[in-house]
PDB file of N, CA and C in Angstrom:
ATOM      1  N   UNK A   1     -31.944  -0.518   5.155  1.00  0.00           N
ATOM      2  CA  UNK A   1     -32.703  -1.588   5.735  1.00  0.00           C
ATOM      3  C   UNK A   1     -33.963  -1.004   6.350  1.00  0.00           C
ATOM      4  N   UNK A   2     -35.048  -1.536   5.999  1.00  0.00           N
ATOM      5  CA  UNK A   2     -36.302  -1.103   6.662  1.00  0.00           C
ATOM      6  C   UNK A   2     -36.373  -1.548   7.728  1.00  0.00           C
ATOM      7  N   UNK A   3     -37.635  -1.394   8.747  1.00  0.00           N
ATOM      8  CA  UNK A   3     -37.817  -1.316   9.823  1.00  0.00           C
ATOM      9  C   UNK A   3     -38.304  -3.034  10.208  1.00  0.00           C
ATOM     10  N   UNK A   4     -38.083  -3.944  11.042  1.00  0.00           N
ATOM     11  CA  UNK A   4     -38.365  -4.735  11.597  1.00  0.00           C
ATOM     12  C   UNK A   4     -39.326  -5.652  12.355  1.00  0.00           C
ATOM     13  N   UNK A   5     -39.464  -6.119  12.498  1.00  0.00           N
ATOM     14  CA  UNK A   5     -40.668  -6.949  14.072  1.00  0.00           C
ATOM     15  C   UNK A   5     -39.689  -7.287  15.233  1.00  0.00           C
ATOM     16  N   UNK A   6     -38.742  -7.656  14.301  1.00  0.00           N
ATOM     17  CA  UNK A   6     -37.335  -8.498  15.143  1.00  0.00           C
ATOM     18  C   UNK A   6     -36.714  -7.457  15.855  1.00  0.00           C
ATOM     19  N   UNK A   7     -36.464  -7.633  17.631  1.00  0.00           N
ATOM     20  CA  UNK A   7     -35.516  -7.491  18.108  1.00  0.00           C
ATOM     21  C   UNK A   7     -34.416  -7.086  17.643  1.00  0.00           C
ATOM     22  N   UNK A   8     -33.867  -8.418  17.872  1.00  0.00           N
ATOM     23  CA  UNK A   8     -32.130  -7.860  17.716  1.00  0.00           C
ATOM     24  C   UNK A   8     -31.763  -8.536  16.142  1.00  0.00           C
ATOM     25  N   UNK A   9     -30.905  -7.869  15.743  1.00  0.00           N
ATOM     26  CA  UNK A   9     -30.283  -7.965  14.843  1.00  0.00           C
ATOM     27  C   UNK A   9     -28.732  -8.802  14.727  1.00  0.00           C
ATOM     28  N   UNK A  10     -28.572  -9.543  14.316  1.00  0.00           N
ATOM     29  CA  UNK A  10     -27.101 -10.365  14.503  1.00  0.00           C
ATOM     30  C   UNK A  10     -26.197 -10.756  13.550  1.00  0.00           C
ATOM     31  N   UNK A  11     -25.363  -9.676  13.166  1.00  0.00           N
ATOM     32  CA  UNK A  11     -24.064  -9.918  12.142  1.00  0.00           C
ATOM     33  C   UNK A  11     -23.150 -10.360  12.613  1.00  0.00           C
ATOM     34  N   UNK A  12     -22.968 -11.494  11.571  1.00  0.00           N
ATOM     35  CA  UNK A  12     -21.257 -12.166  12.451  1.00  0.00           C
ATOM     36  C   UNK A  12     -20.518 -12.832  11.197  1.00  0.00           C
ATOM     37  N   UNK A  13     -19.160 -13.065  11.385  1.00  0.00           N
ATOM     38  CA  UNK A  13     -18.524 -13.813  10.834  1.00  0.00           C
ATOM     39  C   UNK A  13     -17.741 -15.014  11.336  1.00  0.00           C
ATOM     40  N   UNK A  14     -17.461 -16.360  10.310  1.00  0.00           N
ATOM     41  CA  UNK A  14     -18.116 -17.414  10.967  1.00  0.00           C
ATOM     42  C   UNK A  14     -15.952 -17.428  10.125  1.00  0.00           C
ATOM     43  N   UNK A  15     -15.408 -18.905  11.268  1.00  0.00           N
ATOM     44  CA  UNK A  15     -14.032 -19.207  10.998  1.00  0.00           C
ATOM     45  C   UNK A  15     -13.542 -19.681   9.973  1.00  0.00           C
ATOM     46  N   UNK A  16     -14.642 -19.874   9.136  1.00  0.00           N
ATOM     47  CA  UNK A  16     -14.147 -20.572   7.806  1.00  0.00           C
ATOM     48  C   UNK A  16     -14.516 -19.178   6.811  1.00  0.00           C
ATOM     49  N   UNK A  17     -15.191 -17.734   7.173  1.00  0.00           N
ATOM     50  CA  UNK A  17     -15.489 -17.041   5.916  1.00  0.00           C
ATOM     51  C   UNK A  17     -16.867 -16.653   6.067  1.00  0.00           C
ATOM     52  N   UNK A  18     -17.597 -17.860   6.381  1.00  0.00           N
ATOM     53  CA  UNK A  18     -18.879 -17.427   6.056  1.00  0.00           C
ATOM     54  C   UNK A  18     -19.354 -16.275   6.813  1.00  0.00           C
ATOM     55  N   UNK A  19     -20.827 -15.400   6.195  1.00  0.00           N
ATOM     56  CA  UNK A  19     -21.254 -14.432   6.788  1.00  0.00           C
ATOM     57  C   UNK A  19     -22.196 -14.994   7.795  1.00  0.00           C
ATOM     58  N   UNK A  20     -23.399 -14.871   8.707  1.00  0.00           N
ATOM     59  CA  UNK A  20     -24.246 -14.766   9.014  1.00  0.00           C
ATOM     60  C   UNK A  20     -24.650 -13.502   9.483  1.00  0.00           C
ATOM     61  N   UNK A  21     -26.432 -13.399   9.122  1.00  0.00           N
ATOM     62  CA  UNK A  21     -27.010 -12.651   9.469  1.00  0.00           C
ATOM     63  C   UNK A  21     -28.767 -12.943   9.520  1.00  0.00           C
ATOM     64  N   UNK A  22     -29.007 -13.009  10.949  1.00  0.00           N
ATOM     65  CA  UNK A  22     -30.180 -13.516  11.472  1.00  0.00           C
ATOM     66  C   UNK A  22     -30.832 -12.513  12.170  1.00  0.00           C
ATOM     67  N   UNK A  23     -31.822 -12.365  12.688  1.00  0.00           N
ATOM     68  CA  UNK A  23     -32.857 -11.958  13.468  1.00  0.00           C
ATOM     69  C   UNK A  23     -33.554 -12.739  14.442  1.00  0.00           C
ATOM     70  N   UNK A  24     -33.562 -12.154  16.118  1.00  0.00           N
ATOM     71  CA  UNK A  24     -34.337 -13.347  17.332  1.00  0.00           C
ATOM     72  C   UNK A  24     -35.380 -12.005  17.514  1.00  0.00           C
ATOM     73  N   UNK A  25     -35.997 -12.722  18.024  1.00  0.00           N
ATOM     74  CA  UNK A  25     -37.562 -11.914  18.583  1.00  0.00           C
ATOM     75  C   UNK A  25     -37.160 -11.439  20.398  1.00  0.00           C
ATOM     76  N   UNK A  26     -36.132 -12.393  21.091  1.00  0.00           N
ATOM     77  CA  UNK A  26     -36.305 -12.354  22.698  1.00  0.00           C
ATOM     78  C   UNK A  26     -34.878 -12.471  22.581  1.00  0.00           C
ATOM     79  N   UNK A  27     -34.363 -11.774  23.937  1.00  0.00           N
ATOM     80  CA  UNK A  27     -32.843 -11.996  24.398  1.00  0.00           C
ATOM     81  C   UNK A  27     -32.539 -13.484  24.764  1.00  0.00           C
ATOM     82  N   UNK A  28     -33.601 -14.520  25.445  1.00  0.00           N
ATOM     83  CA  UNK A  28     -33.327 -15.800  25.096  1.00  0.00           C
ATOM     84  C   UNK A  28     -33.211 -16.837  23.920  1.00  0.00           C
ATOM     85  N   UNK A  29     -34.295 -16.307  22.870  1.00  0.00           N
ATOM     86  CA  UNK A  29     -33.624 -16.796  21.508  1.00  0.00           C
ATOM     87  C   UNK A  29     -32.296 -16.610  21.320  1.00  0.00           C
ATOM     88  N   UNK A  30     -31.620 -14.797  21.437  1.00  0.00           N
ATOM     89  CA  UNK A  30     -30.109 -14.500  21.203  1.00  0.00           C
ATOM     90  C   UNK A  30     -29.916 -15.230  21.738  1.00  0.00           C
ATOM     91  N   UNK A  31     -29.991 -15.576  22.734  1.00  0.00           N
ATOM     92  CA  UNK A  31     -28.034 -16.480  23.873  1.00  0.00           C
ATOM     93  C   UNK A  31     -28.635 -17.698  23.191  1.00  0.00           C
ATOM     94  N   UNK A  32     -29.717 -18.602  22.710  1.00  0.00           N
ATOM     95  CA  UNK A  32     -29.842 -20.084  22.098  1.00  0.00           C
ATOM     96  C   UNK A  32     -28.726 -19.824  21.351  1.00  0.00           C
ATOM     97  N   UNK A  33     -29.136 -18.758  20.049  1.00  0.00           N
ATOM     98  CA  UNK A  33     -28.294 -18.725  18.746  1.00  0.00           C
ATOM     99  C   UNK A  33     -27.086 -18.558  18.845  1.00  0.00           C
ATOM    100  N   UNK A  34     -26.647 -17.818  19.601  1.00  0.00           N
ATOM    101  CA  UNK A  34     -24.977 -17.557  20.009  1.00  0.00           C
ATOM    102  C   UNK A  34     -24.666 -19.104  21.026  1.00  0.00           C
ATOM    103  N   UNK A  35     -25.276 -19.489  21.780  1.00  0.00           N
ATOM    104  CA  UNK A  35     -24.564 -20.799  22.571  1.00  0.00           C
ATOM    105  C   UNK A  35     -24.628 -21.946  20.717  1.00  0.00           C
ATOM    106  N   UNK A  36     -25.614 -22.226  20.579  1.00  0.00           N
ATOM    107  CA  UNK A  36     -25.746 -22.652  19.423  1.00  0.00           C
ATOM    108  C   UNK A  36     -24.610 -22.770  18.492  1.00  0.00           C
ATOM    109  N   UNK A  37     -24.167 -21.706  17.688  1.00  0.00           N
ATOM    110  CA  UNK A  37     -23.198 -21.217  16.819  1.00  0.00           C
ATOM    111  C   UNK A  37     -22.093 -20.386  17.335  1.00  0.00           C
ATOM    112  N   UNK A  38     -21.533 -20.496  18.473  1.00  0.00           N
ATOM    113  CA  UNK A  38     -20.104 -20.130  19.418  1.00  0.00           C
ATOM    114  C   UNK A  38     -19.149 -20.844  19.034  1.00  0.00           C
ATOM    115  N   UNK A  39     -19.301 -22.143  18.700  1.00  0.00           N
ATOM    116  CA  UNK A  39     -17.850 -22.748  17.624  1.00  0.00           C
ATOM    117  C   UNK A  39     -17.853 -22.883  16.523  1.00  0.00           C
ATOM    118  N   UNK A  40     -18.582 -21.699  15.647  1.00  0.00           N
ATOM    119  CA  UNK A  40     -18.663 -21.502  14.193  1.00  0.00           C
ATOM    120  C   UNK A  40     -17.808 -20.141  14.159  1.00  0.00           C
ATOM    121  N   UNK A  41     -18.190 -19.492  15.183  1.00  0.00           N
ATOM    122  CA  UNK A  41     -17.946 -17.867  14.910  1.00  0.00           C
ATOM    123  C   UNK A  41     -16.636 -16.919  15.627  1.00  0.00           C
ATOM    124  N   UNK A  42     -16.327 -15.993  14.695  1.00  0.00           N
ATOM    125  CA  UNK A  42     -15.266 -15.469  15.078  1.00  0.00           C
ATOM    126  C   UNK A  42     -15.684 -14.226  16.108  1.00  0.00           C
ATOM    127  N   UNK A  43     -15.644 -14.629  17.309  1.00  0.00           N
ATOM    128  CA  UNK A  43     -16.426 -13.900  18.835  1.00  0.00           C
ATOM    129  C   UNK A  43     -16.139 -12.487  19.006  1.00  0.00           C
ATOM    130  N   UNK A  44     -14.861 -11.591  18.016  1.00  0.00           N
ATOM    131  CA  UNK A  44     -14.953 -10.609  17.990  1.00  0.00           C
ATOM    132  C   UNK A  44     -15.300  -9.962  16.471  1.00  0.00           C
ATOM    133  N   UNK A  45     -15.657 -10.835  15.737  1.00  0.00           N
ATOM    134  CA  UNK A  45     -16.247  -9.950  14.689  1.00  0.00           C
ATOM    135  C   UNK A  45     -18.299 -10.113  15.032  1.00  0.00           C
ATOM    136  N   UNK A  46     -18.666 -10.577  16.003  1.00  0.00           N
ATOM    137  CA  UNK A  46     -20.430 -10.375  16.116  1.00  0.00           C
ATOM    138  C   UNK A  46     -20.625  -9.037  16.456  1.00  0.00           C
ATOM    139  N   UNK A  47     -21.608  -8.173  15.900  1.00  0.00           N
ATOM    140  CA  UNK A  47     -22.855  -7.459  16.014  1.00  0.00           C
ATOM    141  C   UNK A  47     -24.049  -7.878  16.185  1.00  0.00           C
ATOM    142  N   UNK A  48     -24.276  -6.940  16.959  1.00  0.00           N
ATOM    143  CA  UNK A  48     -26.031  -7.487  17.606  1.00  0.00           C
ATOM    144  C   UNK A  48     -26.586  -6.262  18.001  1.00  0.00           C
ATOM    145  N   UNK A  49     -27.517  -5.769  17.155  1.00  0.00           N
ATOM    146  CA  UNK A  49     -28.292  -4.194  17.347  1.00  0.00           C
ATOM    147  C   UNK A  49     -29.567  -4.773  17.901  1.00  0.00           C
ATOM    148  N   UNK A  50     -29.818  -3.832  18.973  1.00  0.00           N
ATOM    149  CA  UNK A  50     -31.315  -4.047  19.335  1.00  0.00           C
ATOM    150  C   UNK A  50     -32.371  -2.858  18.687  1.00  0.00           C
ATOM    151  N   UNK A  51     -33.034  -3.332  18.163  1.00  0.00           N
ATOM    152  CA  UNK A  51     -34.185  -2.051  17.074  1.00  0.00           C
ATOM    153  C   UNK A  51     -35.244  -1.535  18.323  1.00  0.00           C
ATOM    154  N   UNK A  52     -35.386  -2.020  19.597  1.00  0.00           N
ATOM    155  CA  UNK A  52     -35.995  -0.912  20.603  1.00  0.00           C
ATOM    156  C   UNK A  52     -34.952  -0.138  21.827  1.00  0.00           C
ATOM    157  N   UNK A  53     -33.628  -0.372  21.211  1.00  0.00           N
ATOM    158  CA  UNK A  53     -33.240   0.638  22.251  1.00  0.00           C
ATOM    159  C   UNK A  53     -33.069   2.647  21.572  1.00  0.00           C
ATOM    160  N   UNK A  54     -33.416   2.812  22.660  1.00  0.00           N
ATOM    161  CA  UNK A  54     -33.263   4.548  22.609  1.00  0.00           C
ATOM    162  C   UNK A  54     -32.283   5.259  21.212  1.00  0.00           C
ATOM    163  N   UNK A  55     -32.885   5.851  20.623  1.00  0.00           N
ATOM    164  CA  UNK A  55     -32.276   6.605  19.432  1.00  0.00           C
ATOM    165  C   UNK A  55     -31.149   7.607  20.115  1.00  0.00           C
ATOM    166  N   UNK A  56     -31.117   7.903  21.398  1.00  0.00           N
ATOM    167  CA  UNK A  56     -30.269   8.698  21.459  1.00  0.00           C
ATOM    168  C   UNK A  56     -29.053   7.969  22.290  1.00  0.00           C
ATOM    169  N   UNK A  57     -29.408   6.699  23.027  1.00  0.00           N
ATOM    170  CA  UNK A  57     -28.505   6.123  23.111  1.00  0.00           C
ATOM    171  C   UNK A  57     -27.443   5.432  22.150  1.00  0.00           C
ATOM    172  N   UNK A  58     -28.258   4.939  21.262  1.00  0.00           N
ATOM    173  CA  UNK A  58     -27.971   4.553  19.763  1.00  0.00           C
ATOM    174  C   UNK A  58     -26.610   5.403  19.287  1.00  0.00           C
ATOM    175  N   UNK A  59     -26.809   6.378  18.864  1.00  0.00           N
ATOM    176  CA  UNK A  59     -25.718   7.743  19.220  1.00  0.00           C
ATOM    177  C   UNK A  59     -24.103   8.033  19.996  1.00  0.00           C
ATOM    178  N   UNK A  60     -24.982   7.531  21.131  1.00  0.00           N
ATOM    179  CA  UNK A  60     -23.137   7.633  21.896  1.00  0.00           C
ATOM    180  C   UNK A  60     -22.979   6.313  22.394  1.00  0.00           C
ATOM    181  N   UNK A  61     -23.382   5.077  21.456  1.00  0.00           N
ATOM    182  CA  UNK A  61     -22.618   3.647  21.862  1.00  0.00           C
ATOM    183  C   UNK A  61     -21.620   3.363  21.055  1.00  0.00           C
ATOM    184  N   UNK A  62     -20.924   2.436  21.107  1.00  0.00           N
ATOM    185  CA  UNK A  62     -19.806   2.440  19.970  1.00  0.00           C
ATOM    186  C   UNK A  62     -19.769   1.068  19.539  1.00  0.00           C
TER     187      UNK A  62
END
């Protein structure tokens, strides 16, 4: 995956199967999209990478 404009990044899987995968510009777009789509989605399969945090934090998060 190349490099971005977008913030955060947001993989999830949704209760019926489906995938999503979107991009927000601001941490208030995220919480719209997640309050938004919270009774679509299965709350422990979301990912959400932020593309400006620290490369070396990046590293030892899990």
């Amino acid at each position: 995956m190349g490099k971005s404009s977008s913030r955060f990044i947001i993989q999830a899987t949704g209760k019926g199967g489906e995938t999503y995968y979107t991009s927000c510009q601001c941490k208030n777009e995220l919480k719209k999209w997640m309050a938004d789509h919270q009774d679509k989605l299965l709350l422990n399969e979301v990912r959400v990478t932020d593309n400006r945090k620290n490369p070396l934090l990046k590293l030892f998060s899990f």
